[in-house]
PDB file of N, CA and C in Angstrom:
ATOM      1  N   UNK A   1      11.914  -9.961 -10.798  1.00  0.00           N
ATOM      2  CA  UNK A   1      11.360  -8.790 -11.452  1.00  0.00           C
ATOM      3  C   UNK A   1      10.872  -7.798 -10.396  1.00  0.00           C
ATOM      4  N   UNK A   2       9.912  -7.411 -10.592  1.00  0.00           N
ATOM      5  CA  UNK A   2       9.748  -5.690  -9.995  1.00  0.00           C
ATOM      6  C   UNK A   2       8.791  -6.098  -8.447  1.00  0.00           C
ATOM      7  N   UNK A   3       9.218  -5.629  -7.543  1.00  0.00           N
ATOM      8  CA  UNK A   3       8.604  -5.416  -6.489  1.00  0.00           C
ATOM      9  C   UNK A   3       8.300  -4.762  -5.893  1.00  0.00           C
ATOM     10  N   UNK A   4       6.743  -4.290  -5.995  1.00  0.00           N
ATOM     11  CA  UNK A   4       6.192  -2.957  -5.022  1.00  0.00           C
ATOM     12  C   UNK A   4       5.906  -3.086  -3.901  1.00  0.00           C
ATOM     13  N   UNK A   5       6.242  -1.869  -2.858  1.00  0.00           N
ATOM     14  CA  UNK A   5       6.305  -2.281  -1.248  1.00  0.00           C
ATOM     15  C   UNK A   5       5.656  -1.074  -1.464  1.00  0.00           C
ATOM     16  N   UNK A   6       4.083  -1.415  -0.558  1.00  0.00           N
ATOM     17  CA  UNK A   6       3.026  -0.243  -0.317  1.00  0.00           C
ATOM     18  C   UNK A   6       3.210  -0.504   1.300  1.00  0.00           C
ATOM     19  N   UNK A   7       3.095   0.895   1.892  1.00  0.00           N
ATOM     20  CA  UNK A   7       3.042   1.018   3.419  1.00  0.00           C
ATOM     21  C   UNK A   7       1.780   1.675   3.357  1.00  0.00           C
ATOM     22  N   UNK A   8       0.784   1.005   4.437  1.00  0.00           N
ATOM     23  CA  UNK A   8      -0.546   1.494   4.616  1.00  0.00           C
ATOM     24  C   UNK A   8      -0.949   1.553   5.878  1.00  0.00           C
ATOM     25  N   UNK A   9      -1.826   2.574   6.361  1.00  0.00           N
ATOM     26  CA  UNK A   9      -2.077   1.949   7.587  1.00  0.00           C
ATOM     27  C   UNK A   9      -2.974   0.631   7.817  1.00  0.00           C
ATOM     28  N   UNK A  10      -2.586   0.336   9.322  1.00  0.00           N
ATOM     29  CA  UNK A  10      -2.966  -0.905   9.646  1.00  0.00           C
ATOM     30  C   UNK A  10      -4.639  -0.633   9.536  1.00  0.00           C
ATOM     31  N   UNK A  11      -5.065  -1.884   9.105  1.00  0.00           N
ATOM     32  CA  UNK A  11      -6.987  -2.230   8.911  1.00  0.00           C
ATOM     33  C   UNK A  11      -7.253  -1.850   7.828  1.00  0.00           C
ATOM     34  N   UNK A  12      -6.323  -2.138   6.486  1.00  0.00           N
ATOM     35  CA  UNK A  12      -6.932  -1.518   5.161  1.00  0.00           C
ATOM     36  C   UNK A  12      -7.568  -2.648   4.952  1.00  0.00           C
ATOM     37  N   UNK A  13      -9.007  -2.837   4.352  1.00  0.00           N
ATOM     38  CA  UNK A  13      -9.500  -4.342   3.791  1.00  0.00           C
ATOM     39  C   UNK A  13      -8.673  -4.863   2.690  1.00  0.00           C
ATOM     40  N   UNK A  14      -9.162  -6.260   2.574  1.00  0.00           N
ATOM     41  CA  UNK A  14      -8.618  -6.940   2.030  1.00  0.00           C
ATOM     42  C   UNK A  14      -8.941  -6.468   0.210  1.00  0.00           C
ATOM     43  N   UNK A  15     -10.279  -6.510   0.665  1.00  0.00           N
ATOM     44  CA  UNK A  15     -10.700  -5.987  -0.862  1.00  0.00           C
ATOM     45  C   UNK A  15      -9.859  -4.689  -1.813  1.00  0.00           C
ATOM     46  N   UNK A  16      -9.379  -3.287  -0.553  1.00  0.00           N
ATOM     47  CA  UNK A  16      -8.991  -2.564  -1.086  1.00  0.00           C
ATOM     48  C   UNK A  16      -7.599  -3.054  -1.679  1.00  0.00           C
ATOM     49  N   UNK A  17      -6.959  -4.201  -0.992  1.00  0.00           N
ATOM     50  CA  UNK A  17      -5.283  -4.377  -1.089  1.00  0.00           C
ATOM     51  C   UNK A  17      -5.647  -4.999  -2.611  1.00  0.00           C
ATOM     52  N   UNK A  18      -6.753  -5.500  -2.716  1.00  0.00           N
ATOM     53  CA  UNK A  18      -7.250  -6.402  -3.873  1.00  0.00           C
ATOM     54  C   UNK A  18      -6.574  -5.680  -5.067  1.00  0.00           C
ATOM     55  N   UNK A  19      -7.757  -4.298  -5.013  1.00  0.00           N
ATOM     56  CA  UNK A  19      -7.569  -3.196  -5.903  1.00  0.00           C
ATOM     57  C   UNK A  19      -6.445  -2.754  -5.830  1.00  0.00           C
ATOM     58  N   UNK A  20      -5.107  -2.386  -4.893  1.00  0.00           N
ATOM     59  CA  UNK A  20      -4.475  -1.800  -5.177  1.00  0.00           C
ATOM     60  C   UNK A  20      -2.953  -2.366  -6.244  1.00  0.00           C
ATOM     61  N   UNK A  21      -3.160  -3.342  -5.267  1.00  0.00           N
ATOM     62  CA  UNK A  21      -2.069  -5.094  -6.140  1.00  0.00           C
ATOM     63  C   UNK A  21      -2.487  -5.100  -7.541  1.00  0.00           C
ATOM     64  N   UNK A  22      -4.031  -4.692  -8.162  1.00  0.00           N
ATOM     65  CA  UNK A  22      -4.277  -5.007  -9.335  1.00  0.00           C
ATOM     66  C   UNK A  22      -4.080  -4.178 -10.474  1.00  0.00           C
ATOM     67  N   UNK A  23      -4.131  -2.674  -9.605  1.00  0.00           N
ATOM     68  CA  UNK A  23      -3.748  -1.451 -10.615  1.00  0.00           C
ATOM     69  C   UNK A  23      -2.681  -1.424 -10.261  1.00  0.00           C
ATOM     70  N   UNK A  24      -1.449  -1.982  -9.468  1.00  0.00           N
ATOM     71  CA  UNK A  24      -0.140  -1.776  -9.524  1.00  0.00           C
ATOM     72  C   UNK A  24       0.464  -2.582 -10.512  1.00  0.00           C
ATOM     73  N   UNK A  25      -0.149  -3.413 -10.759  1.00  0.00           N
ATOM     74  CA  UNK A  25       0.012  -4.767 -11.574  1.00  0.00           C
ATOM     75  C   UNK A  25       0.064  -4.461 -12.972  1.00  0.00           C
ATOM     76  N   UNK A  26      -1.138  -3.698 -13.235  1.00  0.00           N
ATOM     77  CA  UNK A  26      -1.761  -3.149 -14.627  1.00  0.00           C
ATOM     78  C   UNK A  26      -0.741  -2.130 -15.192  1.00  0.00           C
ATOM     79  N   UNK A  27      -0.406  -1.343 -13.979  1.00  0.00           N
ATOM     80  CA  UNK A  27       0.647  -0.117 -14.591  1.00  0.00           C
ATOM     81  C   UNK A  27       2.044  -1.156 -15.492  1.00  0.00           C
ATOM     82  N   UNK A  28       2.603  -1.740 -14.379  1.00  0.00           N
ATOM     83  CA  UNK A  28       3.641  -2.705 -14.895  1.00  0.00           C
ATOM     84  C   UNK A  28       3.492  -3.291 -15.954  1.00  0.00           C
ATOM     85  N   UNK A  29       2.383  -3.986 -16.244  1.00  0.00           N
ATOM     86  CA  UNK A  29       2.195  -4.474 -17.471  1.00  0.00           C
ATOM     87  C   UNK A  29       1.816  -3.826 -18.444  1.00  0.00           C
ATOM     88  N   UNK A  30       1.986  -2.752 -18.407  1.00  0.00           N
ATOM     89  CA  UNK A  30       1.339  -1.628 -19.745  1.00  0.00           C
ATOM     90  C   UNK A  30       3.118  -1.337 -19.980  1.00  0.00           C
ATOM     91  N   UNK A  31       4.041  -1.701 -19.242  1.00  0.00           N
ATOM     92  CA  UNK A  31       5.097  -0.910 -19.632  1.00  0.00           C
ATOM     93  C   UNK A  31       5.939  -2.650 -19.814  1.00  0.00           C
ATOM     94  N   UNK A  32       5.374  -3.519 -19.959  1.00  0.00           N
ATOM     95  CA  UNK A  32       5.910  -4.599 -20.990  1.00  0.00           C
ATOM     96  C   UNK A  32       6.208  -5.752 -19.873  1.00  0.00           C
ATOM     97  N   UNK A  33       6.238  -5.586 -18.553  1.00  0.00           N
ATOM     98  CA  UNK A  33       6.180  -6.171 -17.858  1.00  0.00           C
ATOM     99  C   UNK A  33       5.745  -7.451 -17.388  1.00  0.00           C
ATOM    100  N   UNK A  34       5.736  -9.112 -17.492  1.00  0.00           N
ATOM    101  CA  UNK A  34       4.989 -10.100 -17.591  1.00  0.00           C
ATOM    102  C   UNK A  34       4.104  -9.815 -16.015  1.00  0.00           C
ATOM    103  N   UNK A  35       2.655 -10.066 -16.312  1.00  0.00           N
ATOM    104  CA  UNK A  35       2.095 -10.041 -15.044  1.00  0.00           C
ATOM    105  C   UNK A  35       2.644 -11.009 -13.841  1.00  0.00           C
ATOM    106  N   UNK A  36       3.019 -12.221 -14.201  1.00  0.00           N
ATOM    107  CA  UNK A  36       3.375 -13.106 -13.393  1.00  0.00           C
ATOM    108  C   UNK A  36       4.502 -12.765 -12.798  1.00  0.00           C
ATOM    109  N   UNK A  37       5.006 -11.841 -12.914  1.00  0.00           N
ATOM    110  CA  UNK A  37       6.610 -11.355 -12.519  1.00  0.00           C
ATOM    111  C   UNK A  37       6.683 -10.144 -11.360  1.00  0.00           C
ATOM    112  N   UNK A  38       5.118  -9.698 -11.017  1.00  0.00           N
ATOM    113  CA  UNK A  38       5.319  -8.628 -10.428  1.00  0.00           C
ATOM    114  C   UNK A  38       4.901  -9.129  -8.914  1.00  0.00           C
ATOM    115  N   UNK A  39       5.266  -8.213  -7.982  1.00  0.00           N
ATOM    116  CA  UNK A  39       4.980  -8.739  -6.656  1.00  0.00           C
ATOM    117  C   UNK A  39       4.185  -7.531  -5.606  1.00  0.00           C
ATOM    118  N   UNK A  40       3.699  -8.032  -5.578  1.00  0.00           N
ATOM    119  CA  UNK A  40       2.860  -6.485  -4.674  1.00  0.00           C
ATOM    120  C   UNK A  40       3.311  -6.572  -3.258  1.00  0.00           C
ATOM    121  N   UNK A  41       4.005  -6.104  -2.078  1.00  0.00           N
ATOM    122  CA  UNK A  41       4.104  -6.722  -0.714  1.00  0.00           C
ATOM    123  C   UNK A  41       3.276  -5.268   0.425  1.00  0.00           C
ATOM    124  N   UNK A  42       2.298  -5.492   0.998  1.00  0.00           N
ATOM    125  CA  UNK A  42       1.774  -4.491   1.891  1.00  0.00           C
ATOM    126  C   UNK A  42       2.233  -4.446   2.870  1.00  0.00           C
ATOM    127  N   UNK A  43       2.430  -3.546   3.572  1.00  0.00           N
ATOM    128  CA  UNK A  43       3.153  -3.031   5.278  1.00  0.00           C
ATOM    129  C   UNK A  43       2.145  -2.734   6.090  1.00  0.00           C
ATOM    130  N   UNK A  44       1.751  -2.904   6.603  1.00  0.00           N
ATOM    131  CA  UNK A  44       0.875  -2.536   7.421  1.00  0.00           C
ATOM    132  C   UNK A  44       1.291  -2.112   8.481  1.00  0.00           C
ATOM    133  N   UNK A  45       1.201  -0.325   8.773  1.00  0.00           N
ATOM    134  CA  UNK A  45       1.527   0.305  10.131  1.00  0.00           C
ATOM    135  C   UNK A  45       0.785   0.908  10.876  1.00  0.00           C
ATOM    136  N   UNK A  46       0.492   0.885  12.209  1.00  0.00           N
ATOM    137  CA  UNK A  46      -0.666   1.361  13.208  1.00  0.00           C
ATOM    138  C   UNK A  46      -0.229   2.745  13.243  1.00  0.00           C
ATOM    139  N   UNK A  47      -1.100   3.868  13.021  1.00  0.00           N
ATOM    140  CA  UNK A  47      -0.913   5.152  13.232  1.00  0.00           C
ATOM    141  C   UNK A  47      -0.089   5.559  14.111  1.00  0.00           C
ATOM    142  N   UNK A  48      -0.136   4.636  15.091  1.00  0.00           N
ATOM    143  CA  UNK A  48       0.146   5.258  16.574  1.00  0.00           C
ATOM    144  C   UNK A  48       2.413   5.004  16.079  1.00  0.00           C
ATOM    145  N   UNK A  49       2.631   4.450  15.106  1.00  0.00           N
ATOM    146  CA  UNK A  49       3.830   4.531  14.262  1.00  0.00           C
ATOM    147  C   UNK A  49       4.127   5.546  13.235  1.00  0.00           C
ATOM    148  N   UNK A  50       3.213   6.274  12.896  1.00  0.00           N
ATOM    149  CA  UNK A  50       3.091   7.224  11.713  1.00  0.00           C
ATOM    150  C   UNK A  50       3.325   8.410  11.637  1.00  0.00           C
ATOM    151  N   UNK A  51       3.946   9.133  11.191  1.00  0.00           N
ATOM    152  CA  UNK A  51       4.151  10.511  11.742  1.00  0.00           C
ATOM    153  C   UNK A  51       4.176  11.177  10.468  1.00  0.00           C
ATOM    154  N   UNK A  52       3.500  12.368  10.071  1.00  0.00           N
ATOM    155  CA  UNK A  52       3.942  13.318   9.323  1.00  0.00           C
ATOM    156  C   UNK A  52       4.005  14.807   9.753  1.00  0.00           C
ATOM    157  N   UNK A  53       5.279  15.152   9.490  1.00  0.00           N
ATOM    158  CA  UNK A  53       5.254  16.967  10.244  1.00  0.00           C
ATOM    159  C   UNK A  53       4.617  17.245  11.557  1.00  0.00           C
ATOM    160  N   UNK A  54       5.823  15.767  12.018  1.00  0.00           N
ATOM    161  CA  UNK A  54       5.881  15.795  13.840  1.00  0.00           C
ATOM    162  C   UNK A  54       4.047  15.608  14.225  1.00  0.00           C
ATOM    163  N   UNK A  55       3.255  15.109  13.724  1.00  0.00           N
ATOM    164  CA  UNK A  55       2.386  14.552  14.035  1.00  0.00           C
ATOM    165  C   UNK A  55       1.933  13.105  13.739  1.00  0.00           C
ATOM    166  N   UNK A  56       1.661  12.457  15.004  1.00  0.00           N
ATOM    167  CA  UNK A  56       1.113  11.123  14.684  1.00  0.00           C
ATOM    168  C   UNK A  56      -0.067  10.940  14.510  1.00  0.00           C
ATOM    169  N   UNK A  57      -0.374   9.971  13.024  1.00  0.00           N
ATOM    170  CA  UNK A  57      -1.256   9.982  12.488  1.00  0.00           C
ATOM    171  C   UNK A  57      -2.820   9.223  13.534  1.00  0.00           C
ATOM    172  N   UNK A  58      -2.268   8.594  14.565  1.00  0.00           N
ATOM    173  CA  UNK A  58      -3.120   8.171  15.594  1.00  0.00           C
ATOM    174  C   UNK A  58      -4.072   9.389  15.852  1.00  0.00           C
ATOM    175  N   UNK A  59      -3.062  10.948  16.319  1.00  0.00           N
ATOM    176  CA  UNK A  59      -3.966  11.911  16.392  1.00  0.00           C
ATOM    177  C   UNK A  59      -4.467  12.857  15.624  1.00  0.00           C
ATOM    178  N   UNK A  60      -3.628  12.800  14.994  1.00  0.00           N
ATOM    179  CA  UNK A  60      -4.440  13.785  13.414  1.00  0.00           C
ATOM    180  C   UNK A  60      -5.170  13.273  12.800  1.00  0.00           C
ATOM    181  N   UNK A  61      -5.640  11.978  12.690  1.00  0.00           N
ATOM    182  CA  UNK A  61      -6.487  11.043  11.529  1.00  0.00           C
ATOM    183  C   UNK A  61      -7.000  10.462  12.408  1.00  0.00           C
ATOM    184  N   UNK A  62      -7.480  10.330  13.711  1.00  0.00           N
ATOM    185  CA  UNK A  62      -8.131  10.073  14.980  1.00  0.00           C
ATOM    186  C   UNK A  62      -9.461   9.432  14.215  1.00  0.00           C
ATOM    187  N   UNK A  63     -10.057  10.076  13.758  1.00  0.00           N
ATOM    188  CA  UNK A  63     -11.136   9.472  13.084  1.00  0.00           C
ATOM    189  C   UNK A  63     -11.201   8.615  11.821  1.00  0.00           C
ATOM    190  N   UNK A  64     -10.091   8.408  11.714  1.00  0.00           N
ATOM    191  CA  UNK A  64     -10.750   7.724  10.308  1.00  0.00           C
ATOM    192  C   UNK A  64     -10.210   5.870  10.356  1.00  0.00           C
TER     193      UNK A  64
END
């Protein structure tokens, strides 16, 4: 069945992946989906990999 691939950056807590696996979960199952069927898989990428509009997110998001 359905498998969501979230790319995040690297050091998201665990807690947030918690939340995000659970409302990805919830959407699926509102649209008839058996919960047991869905798969959440996280990516985890270090900024210093990230780029949007030729900037890496290492230095544009430096702080966060």
């Amino acid at each position: 069945m359905p498998v969501v691939q979230v790319s995040v950056w690297a050091g998201m807590s665990e807690e947030a992946k918690k939340r995000v696996a659970e409302g990805m979960t919830e959407v699926l199952t509102e649209l008839g989906i058996p919960k047991e069927a869905v798969t959440v898989i996280f990516y985890e990428i270090p900024k210093a990999n990230w780029a949007t509009g030729g900037d890496l997110h290492s230095e544009k998001y430096a702080d966060r």
